[in-house]
C-alpha atoms as a PDB file:
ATOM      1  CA  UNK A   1       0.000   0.000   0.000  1.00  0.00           C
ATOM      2  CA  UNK A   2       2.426   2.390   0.813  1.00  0.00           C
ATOM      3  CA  UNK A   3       4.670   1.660  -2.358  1.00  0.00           C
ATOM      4  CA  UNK A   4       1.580   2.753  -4.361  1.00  0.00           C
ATOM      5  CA  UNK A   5       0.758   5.984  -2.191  1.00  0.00           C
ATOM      6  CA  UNK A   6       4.795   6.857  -3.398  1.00  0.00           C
ATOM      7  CA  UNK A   7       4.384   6.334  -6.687  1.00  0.00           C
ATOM      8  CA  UNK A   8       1.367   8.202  -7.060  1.00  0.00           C
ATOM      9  CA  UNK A   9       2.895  11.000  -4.999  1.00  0.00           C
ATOM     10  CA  UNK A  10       5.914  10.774  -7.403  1.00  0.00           C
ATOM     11  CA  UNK A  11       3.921  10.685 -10.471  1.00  0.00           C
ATOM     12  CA  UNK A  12       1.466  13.381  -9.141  1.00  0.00           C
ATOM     13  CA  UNK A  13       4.554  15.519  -8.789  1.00  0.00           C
ATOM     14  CA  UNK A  14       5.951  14.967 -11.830  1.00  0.00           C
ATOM     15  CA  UNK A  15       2.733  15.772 -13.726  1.00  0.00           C
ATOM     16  CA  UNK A  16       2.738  19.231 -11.499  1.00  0.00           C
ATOM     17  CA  UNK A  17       6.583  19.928 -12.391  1.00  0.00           C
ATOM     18  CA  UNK A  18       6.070  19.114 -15.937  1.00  0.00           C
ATOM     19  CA  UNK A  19       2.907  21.579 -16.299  1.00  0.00           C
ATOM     20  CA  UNK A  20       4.840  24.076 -14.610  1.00  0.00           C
ATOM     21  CA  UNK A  21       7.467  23.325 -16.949  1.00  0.00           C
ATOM     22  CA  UNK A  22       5.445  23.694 -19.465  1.00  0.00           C
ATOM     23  CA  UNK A  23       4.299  27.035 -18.590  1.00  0.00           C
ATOM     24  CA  UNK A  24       7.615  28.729 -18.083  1.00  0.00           C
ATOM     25  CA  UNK A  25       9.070  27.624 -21.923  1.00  0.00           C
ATOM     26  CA  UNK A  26       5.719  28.601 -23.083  1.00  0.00           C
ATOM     27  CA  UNK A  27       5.867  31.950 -21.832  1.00  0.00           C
ATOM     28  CA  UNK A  28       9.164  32.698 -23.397  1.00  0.00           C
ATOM     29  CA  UNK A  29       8.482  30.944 -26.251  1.00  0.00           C
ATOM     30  CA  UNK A  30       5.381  33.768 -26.520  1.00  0.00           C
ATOM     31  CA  UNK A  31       7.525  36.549 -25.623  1.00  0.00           C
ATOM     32  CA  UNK A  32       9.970  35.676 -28.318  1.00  0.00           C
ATOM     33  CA  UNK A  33       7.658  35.183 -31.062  1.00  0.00           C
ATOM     34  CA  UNK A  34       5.622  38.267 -30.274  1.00  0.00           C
ATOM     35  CA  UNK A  35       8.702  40.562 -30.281  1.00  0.00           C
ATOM     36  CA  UNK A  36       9.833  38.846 -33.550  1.00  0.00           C
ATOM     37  CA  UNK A  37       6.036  39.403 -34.873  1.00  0.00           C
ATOM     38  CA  UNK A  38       6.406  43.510 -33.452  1.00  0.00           C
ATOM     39  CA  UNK A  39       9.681  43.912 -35.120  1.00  0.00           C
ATOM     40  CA  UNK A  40      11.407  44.120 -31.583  1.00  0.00           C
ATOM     41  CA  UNK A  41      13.470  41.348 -31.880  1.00  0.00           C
ATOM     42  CA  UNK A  42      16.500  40.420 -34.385  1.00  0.00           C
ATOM     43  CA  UNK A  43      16.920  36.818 -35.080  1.00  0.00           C
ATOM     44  CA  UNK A  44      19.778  36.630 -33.042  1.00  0.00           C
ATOM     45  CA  UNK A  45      17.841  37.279 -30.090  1.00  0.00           C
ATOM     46  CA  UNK A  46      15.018  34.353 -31.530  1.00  0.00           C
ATOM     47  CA  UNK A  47      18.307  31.887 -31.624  1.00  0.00           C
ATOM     48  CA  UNK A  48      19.126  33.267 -28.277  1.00  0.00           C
ATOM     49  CA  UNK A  49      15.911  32.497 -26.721  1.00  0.00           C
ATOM     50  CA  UNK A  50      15.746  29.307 -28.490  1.00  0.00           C
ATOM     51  CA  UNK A  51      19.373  28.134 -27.032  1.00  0.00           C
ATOM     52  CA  UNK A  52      18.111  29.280 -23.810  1.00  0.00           C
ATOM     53  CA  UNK A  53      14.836  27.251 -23.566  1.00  0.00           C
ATOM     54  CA  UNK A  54      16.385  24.314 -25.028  1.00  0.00           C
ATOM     55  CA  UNK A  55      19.247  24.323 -22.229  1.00  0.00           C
ATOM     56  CA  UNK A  56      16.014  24.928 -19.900  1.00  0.00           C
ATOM     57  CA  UNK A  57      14.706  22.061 -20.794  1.00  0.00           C
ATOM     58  CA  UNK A  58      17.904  19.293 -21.198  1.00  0.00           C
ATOM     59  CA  UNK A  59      18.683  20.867 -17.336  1.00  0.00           C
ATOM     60  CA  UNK A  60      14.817  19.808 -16.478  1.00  0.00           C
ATOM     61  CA  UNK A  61      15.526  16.671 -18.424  1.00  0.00           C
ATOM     62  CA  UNK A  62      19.189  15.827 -16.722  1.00  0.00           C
ATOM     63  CA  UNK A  63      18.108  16.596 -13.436  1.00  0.00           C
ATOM     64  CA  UNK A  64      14.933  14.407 -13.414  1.00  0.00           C
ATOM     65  CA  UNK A  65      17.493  11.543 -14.622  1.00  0.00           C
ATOM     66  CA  UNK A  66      20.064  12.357 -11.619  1.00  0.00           C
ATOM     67  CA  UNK A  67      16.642  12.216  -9.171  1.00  0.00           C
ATOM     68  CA  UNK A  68      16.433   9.013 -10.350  1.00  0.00           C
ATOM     69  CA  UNK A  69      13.415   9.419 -12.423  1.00  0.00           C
ATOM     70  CA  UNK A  70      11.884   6.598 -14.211  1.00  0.00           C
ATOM     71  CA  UNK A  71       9.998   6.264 -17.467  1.00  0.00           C
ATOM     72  CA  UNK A  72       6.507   6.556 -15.711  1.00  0.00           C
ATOM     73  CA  UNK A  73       7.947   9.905 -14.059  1.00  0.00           C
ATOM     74  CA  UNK A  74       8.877  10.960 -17.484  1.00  0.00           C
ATOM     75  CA  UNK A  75       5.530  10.059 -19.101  1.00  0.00           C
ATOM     76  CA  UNK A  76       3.845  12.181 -16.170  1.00  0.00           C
ATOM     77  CA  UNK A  77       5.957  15.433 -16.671  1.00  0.00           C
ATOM     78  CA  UNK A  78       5.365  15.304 -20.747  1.00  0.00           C
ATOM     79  CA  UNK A  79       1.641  14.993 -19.912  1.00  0.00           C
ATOM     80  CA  UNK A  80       1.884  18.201 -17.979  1.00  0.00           C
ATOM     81  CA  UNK A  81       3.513  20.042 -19.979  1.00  0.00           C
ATOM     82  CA  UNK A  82       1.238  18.849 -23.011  1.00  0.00           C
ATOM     83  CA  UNK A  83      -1.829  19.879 -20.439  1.00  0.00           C
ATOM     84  CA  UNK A  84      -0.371  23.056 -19.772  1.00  0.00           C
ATOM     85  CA  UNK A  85       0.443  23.662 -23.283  1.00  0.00           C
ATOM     86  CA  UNK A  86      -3.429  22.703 -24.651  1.00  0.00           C
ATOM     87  CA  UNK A  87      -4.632  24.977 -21.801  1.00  0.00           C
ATOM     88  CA  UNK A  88      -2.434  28.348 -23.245  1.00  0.00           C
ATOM     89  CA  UNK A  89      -3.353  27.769 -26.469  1.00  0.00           C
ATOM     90  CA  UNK A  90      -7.679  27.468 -26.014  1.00  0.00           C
ATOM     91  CA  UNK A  91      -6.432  30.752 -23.463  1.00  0.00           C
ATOM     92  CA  UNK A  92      -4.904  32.551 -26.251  1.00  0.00           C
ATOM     93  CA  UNK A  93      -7.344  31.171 -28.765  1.00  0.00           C
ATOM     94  CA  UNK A  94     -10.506  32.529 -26.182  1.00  0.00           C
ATOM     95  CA  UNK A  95      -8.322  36.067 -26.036  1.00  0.00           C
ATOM     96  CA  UNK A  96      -8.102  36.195 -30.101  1.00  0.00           C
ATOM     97  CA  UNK A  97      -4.762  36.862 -29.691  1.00  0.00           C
ATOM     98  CA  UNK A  98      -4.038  34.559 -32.765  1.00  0.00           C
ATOM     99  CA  UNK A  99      -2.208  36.330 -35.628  1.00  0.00           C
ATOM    100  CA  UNK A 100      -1.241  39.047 -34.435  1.00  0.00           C
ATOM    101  CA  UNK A 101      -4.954  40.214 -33.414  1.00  0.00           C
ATOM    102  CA  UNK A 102      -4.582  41.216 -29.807  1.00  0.00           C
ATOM    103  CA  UNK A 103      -7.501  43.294 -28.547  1.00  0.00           C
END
């Protein structure tokens, strides 16, 4: 019993991390394209940003290995950030801040 309480607290966690995750390389991956899409941004800076949340997310990936996380863990955390991904978009979508149409 007490092996399954942990590894639903472990997967329950990783779904949590992996939506918050999820929202932080969503967010900059918003910023960045909107600045690109105002003519704010060069695309040096895009590259930049896009070194910067792939390192983001190989450091999410590396430490979850060195925790010791397993491919359940992993599954969990993907499903969170896919989650927190499908939520932005019906956000943005609701907002009609599609194609360059912000209100």
């Amino acid at each position: 019993m007490t092996d399954n309480l942990t590894l639903f607290a472990g997967l329950a966690l990783a779904l949590i991390a992996g939506a918050a995750f999820g929202a932080l390389y969503l967010r900059m991956l918003w910023r960045g394209t909107r600045r690109l899409a105002a003519g704010e941004a060069s695309p040096a800076k895009l590259a930049l940003s896009f070194a910067l949340r792939m390192g983001l997310a190989l450091a999410a990936l590396a430490l979850a290995l060195m925790a010791g996380a397993g491919a359940g863990h992993l599954l969990a955390a993907a499903l969170g950030f896919t989650l927190m991904r499908h939520v932005l978009v019906r956000r943005v979508k609701r907002r009609g801040e599609v194609h360059g149409h912000q209100p």
